[in-house]
Protein backbone atom coordinates (compact mmCIF):
# COMPACT_ATOMS: atom_id res chain seq x y z
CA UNK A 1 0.00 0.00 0.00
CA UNK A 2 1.47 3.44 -0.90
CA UNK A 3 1.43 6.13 1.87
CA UNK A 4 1.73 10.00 1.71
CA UNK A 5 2.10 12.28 4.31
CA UNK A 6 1.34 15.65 4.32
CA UNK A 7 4.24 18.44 5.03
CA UNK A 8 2.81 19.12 8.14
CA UNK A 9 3.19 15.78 9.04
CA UNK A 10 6.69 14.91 7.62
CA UNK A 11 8.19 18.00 10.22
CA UNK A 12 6.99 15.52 13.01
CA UNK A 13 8.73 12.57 13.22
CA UNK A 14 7.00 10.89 15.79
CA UNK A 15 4.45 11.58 14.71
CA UNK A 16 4.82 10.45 11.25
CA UNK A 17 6.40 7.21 13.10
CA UNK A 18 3.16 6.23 14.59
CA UNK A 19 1.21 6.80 11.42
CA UNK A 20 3.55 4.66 9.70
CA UNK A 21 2.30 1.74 12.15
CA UNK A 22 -1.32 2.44 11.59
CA UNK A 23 -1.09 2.43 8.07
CA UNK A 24 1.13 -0.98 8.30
CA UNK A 25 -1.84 -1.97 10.68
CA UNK A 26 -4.54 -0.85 8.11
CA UNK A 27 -2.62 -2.63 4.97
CA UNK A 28 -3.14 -5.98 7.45
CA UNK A 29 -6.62 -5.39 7.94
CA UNK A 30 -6.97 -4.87 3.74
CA UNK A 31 -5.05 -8.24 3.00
CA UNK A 32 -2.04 -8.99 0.58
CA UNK A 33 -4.62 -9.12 -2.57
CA UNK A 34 -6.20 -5.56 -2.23
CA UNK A 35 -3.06 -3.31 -0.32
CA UNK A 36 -1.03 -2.75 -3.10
CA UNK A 37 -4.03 -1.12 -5.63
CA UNK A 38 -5.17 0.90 -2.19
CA UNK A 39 -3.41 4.60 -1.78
CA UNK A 40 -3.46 5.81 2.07
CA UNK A 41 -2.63 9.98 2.49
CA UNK A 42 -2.13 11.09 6.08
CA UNK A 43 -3.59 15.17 6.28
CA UNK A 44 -2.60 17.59 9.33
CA UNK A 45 -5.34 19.84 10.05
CA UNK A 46 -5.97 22.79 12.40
CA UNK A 47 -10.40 22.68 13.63
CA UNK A 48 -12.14 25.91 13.88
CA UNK A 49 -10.73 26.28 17.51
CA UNK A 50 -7.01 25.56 16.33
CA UNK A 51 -6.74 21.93 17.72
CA UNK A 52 -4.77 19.18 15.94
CA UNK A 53 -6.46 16.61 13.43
CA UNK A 54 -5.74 13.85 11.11
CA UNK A 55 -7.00 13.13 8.34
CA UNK A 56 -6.86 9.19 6.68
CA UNK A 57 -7.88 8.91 3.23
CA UNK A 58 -7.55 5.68 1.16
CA UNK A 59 -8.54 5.29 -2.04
CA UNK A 60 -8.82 2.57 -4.60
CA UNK A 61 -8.92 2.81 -8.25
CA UNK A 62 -12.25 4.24 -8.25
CA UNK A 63 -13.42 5.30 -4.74
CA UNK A 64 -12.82 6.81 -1.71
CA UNK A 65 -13.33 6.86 2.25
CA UNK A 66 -11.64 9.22 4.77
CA UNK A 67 -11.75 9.38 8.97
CA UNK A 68 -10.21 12.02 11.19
CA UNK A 69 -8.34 11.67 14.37
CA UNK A 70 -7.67 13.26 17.28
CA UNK A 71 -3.92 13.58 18.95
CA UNK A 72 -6.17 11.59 21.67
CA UNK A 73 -7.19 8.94 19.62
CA UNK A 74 -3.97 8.15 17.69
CA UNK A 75 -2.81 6.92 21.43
CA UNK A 76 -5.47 4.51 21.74
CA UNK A 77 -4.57 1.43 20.16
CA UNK A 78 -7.85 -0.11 19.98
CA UNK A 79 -9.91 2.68 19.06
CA UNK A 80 -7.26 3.23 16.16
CA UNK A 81 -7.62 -0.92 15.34
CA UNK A 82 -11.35 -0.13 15.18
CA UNK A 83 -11.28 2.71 13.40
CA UNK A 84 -9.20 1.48 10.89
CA UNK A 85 -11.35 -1.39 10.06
CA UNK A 86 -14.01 0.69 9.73
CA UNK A 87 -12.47 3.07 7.18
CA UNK A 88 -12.01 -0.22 5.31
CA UNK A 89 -15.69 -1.23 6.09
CA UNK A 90 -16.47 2.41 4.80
CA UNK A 91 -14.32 1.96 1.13
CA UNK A 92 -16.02 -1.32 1.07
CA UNK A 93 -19.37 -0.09 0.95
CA UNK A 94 -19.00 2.93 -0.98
CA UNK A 95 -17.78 0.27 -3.81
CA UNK A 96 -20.92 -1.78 -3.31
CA UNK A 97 -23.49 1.02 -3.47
CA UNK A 98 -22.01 2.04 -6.84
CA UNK A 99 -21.88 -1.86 -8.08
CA UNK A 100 -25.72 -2.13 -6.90
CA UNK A 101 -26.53 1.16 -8.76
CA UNK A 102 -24.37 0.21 -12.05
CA UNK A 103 -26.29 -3.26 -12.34
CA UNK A 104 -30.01 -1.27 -11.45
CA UNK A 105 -28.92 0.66 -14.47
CA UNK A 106 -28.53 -1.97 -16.66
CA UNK A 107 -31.12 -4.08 -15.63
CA UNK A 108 -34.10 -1.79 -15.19
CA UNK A 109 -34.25 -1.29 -19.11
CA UNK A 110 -34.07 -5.07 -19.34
CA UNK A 111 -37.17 -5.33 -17.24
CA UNK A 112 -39.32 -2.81 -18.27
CA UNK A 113 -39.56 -5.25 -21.65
């Protein structure tokens, strides 16, 4: 799975450490067969109030999912396990929906015949 950090991010090197680890950790939850077509970017962002968040966005060829973190949750191993498998869960579906709605396409026309 190829990873990008933001600038923000590479200034940080602990912090960019850990994020390396949960993106090793989310290219186990993906498997062997899907990691390497699945793109991971790692975002630093500032809230309205000027707190710290990150941003996870993988992609495949076709879609997209994202979740944001708090400096909080990045040092809670299990929500971040969770989380990750979720953003997975997330990608998964969004590819579903749009196989579901690509086949209603096709097949309504069949059917109104």
């Amino acid at each position: 799975m190829e990873v990008e950090y933001s600038p923000g991010i590479q200034l940080l090197p602990d912090l960019k450490s850990k994020m390396r680890r949960f993106s090793a950790q989310l290219a186990e939850v993906i498997g062997k067969r899907y990691a390497p077509s699945v793109k991971a970017e790692w975002q630093l962002l500032t809230d309205s109030q000027g707190r710290d968040r990150y941003k996870l966005t993988i992609r495949d060829e076709e879609y997209d999912a994202f979740a944001e973190f708090t400096p909080h949750d990045l040092g809670v191993p299990l929500h971040m396990a969770l989380s990750l498998s979720r953003l997975w869960g997330d990608l998964l579906q969004v590819r579903s929906n749009e196989q579901i709605r690509k086949i209603e396409a096709y097949s309504d026309p069949l059917l109104a015949n």
